[in-house]
Protein backbone atom coordinates (compact mmCIF):
# COMPACT_ATOMS: atom_id res chain seq x y z
CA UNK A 1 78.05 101.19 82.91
CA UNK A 2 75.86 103.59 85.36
CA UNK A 3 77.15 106.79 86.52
CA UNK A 4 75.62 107.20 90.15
CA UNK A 5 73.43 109.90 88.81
CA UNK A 6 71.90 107.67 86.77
CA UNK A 7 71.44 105.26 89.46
CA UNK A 8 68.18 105.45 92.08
CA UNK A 9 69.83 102.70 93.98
CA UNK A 10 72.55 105.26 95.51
CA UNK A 11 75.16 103.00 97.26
CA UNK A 12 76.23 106.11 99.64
CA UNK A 13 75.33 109.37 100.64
CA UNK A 14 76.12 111.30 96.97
CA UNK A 15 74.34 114.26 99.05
CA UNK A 16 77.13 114.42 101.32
CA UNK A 17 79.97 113.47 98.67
CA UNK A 18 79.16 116.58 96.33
CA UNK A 19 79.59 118.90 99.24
CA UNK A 20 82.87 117.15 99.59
CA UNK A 21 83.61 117.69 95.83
CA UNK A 22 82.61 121.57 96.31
CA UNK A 23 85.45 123.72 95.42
CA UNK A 24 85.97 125.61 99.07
CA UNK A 25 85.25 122.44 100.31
CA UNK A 26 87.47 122.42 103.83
CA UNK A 27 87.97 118.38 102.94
CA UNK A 28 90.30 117.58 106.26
CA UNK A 29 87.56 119.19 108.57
CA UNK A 30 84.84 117.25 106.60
CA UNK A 31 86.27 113.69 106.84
CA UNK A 32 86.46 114.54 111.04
CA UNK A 33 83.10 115.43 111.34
CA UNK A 34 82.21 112.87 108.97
CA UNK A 35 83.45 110.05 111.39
CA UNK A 36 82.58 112.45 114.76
CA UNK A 37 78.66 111.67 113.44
CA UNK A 38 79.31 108.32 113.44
CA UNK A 39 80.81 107.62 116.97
CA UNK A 40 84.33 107.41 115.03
CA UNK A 41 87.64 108.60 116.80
CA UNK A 42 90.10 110.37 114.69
CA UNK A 43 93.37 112.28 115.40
CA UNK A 44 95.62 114.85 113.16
CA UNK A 45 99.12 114.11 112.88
CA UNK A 46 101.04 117.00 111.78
CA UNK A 47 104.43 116.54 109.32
CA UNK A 48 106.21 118.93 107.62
CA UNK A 49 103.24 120.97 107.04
CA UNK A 50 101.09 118.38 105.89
CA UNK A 51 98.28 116.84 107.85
CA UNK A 52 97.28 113.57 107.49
CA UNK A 53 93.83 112.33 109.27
CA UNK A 54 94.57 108.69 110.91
CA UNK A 55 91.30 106.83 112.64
CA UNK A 56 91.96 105.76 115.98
CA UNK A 57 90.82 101.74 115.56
CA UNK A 58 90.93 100.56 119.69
CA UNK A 59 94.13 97.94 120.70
CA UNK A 60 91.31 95.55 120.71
CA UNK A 61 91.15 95.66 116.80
CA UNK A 62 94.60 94.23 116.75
CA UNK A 63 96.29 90.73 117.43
CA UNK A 64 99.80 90.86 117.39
CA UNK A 65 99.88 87.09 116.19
CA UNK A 66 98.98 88.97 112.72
CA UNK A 67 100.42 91.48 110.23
CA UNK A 68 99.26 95.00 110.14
CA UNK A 69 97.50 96.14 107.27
CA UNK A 70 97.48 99.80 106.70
CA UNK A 71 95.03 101.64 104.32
CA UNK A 72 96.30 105.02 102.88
CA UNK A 73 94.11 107.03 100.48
CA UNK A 74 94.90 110.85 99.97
CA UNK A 75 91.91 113.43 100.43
CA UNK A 76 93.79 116.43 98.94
CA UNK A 77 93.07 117.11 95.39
CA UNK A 78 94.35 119.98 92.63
CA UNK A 79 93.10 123.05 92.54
CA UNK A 80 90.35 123.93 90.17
CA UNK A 81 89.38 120.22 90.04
CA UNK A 82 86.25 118.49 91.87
CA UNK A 83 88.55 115.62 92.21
CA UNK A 84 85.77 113.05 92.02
CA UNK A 85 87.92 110.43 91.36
CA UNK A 86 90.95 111.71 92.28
CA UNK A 87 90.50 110.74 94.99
CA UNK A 88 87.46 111.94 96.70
CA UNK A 89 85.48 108.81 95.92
CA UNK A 90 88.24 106.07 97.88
CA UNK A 91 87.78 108.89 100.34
CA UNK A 92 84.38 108.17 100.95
CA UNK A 93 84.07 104.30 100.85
CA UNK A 94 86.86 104.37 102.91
CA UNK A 95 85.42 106.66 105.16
CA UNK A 96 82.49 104.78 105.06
CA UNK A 97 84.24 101.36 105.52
CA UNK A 98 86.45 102.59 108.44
CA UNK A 99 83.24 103.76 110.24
CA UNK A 100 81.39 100.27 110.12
CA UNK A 101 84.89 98.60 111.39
CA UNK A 102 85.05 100.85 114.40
CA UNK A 103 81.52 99.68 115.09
CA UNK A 104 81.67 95.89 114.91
CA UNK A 105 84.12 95.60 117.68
CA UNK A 106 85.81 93.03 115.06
CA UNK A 107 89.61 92.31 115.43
CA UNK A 108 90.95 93.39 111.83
CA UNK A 109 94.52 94.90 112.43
CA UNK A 110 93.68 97.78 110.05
CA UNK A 111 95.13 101.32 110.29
CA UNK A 112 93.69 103.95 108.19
CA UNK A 113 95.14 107.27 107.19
CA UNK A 114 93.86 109.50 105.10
CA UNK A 115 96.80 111.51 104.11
CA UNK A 116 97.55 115.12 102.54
CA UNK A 117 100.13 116.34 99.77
CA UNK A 118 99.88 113.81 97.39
CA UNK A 119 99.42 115.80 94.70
CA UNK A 120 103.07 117.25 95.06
CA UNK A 121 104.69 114.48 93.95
CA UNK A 122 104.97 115.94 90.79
CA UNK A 123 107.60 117.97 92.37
CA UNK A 124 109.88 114.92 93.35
CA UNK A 125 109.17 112.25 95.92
CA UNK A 126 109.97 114.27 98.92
CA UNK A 127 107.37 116.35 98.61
CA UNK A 128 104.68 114.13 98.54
CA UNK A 129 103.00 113.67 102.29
CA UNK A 130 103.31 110.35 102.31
CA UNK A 131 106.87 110.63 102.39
CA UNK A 132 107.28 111.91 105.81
CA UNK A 133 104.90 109.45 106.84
CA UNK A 134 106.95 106.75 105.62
CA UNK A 135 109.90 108.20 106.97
CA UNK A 136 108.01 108.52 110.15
CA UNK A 137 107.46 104.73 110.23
CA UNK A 138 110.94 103.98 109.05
CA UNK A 139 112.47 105.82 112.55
CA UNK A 140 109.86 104.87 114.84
CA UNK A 141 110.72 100.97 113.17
CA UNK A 142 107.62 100.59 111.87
CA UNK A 143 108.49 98.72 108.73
CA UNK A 144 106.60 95.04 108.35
CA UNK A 145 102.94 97.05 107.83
CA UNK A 146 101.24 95.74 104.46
CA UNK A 147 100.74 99.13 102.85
CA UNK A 148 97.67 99.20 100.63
CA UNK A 149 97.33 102.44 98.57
CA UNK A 150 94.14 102.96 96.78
CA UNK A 151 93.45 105.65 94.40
CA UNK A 152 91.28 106.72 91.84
CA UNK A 153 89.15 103.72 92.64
CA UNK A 154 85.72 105.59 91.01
CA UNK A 155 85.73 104.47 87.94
CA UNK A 156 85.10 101.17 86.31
CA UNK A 157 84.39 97.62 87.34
CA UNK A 158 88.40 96.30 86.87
CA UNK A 159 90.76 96.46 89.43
CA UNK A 160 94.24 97.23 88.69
CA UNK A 161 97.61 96.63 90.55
CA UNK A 162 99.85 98.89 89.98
CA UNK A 163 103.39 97.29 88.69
CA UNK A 164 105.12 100.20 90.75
CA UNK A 165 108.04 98.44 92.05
CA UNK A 166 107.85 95.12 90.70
CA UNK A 167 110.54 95.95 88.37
CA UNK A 168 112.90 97.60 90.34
CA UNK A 169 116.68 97.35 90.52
CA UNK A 170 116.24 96.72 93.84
CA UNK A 171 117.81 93.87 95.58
CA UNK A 172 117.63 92.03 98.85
CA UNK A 173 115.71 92.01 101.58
CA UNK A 174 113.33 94.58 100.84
CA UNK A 175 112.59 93.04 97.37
CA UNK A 176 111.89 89.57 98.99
CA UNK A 177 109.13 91.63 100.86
CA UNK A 178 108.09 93.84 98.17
CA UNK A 179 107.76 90.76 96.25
CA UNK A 180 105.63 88.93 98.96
CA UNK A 181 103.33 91.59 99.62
CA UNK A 182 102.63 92.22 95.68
CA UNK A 183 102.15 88.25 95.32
CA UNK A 184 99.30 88.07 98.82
CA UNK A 185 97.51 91.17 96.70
CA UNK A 186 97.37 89.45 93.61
CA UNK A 187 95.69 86.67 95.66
CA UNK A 188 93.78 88.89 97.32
CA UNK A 189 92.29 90.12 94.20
CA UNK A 190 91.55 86.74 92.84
CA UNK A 191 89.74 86.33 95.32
CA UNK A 192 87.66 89.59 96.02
CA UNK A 193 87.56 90.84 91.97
CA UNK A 194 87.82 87.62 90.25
CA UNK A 195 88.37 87.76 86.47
CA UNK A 196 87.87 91.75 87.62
CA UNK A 197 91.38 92.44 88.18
CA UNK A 198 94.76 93.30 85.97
CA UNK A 199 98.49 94.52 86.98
CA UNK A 200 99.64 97.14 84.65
CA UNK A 201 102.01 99.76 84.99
CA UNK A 202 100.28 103.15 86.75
CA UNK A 203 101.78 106.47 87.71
CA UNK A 204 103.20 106.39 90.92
CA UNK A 205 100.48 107.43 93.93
CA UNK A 206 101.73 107.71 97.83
CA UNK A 207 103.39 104.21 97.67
CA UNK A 208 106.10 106.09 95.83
CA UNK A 209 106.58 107.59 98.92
CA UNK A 210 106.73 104.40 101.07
CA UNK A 211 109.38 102.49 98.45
CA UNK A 212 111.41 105.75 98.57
CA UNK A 213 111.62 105.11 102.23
CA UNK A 214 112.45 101.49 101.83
CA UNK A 215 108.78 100.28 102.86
CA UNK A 216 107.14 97.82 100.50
CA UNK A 217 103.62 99.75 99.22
CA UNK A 218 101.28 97.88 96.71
CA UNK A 219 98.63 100.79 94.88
CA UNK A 220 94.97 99.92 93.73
CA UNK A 221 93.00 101.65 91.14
CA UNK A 222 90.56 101.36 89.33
CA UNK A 223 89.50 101.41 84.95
CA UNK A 224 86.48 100.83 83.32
CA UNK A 225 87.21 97.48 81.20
CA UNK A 226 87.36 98.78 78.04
CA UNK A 227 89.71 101.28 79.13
CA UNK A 228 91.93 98.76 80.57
CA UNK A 229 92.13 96.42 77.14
CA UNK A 230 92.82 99.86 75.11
CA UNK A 231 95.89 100.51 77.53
CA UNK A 232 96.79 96.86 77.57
CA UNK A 233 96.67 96.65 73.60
CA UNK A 234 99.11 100.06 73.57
CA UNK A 235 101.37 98.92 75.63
CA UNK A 236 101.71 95.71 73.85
CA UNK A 237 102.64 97.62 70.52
CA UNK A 238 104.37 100.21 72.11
CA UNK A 239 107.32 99.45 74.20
CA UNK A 240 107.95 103.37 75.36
CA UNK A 241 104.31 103.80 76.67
CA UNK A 242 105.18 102.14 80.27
CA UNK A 243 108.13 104.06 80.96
CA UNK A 244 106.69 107.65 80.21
CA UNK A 245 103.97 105.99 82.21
CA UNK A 246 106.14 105.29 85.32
CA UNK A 247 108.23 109.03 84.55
CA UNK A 248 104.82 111.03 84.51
CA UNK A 249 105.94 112.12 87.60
CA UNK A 250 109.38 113.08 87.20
CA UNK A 251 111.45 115.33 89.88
CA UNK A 252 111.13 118.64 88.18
CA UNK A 253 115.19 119.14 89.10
CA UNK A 254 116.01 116.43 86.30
CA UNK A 255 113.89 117.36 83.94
CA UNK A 256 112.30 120.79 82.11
CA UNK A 257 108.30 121.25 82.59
CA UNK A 258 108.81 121.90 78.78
CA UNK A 259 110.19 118.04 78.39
CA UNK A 260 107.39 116.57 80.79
CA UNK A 261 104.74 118.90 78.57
CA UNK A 262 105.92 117.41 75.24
CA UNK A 263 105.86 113.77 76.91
CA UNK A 264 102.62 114.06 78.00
CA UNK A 265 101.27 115.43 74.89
CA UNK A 266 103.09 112.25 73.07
CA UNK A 267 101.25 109.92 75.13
CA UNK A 268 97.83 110.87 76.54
CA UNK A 269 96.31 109.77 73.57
CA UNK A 270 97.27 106.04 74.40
CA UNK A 271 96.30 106.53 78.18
CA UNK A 272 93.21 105.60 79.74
CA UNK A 273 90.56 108.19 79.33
CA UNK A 274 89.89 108.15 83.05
CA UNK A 275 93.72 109.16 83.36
CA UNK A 276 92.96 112.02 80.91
CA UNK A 277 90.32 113.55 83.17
CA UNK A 278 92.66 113.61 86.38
CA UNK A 279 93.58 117.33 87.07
CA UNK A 280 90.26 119.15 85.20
CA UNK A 281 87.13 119.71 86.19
CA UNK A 282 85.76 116.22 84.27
CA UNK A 283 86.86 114.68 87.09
CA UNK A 284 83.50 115.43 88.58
CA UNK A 285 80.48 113.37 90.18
CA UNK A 286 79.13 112.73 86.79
CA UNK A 287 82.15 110.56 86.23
CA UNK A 288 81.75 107.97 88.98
CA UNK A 289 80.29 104.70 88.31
CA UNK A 290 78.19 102.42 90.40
CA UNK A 291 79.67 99.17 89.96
CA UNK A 292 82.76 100.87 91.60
CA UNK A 293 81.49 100.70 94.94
CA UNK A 294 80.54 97.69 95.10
CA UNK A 295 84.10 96.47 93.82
CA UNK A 296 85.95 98.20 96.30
CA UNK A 297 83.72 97.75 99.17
CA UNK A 298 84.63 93.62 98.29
CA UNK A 299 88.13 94.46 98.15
CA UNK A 300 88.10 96.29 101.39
CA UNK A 301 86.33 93.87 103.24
CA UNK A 302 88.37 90.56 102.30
CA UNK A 303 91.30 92.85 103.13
CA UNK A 304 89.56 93.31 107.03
CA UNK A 305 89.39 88.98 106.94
CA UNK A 306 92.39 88.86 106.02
CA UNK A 307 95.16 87.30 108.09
CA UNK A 308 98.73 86.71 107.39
CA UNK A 309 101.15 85.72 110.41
CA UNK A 310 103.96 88.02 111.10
């Protein structure tokens, strides 16, 4: 497996992405002159301090006959971290994928948004950004979207659906939906990552903070395959593994940093490495690989051909 600086067949500009990496990086400003260069229309929409970028697709993109299929991939990243993977490099082909739709004229009923304040979920749901967004689209009704969250999508050539809400308690309505949209993804990754794909548990991203708000979210990330049949084989012997995975994020008001420390430290060991390097300064460009592109540049396109009736 290639890293892209290994690579002389670059699949986008890297020149550009390790600017984007830089630590002083102003990453908000960057993604909207990123898509001013390339005839793209953006706008900033402002909640609760955070600002999330959202492209500005023409009402000739969309056909009402058809569901709505909104992208959301989070450009801010931890301090001290390049944040290569997390999640700079979905930034990017995103970026790059949202630019070439705007161009083709296409009908595709895609909305992008790049949002802010992921990150804080550690701190309990409601802080994440995406949590006033999905409140947002709660009150203004906006509630039958398909939500695709992709994160950490810059490493490996498997693509993994994250079990986030599969196994809920919830009942009802919104599990029927939850339930149909996580079914049309699995299909949807037969067909764009076949024999490429797995669903595993994974720590919650911004679709936590679209289920909080009663929205169903699928998330999308990506492992290197022998990372994904390490995790796979640990989970099997280990029965605890996938619920400290799915409580790595706990609301800091039920439990002590001193608990979540000790947890972490139980566990990390039986996580993916790529998991490991989230938050430190591995997570840099050295880490990405090439075949990771390529992967999600399939997935993203089958997802613009895709059509489901409302």
């Amino acid at each position: 497996m290639k890293s892209l600086s290994d690579s002389s067949d670059i699949i986008f500009d890297s020149v550009s992405f390790q600017k984007y990496i830089e630590p002083g990086c102003d990453r908000l400003n960057f993604l909207k002159d990123y898509f001013s260069e390339r005839g793209v229309s953006t706008s900033v929409i402002t909640l609760e301090d955070k600002k999330h970028l959202y492209v500005n697709f023409p009402s000739s993109a969309y056909n009402p006959m058809f569901k709505i299929k909104t992208i959301i991939s989070h450009y801010d990243r931890v301090e001290g971290s390049p944040g290569a993977n997390d999640n700079s490099f979905a930034n990017f082909a995103i970026a790059d994928f949202a630019a070439k739709l705007f161009n083709s004229r296409k009908v595709h009923n895609i909305r992008i948004f790049f949002t802010d304040g992921e990150e804080l979920g550690a701190e309990g749901v409601s802080s994440q950004g995406a949590f006033a967004l999905a409140d947002l689209f709660r009150k203004l009704g906006i509630v039958n979207d398909d939500v695709y969250v992709f994160d950490a999508c810059g490493r490996g050539e498997v693509a993994v659906l994250a079990r986030a809400g599969i196994d809920s308690k919830i009942t009802g309505a919104f599990k029927k939906k939850f339930m149909d949209l996580y079914e049309r993804t699995q299909n949807l990754l037969k067909l764009a990552a076949t024999n490429s794909w797995m669903s595993l548990p994974v720590p919650y991203s911004d679709n936590a903070g679209f289920l909080a708000c009663g929205i169903p979210a699928v998330a999308i990330t990506f492992l290197p395959k022998e990372e994904a049949a390490f995790y796979y084989k640990n989970l099997m012997s280990d029965k605890n593994l996938e619920k400290a995975v799915m409580n790595c994020r706990i609301d800091s008001s039920v439990s002590s940093k001193i608990d979540l420390s000790i947890q972490k430290f139980k566990y990390q060991e039986k996580m993916p490495l790529t998991w490991r390097l989230f938050h430190t300064e591995y997570d840099n460009f050295f880490s990405i690989t090439k075949e990771s592109f390529k992967l999600l540049k399939k997935i993203l396109n089958s997802l613009a051909e895709l059509k489901n009736m409302c």
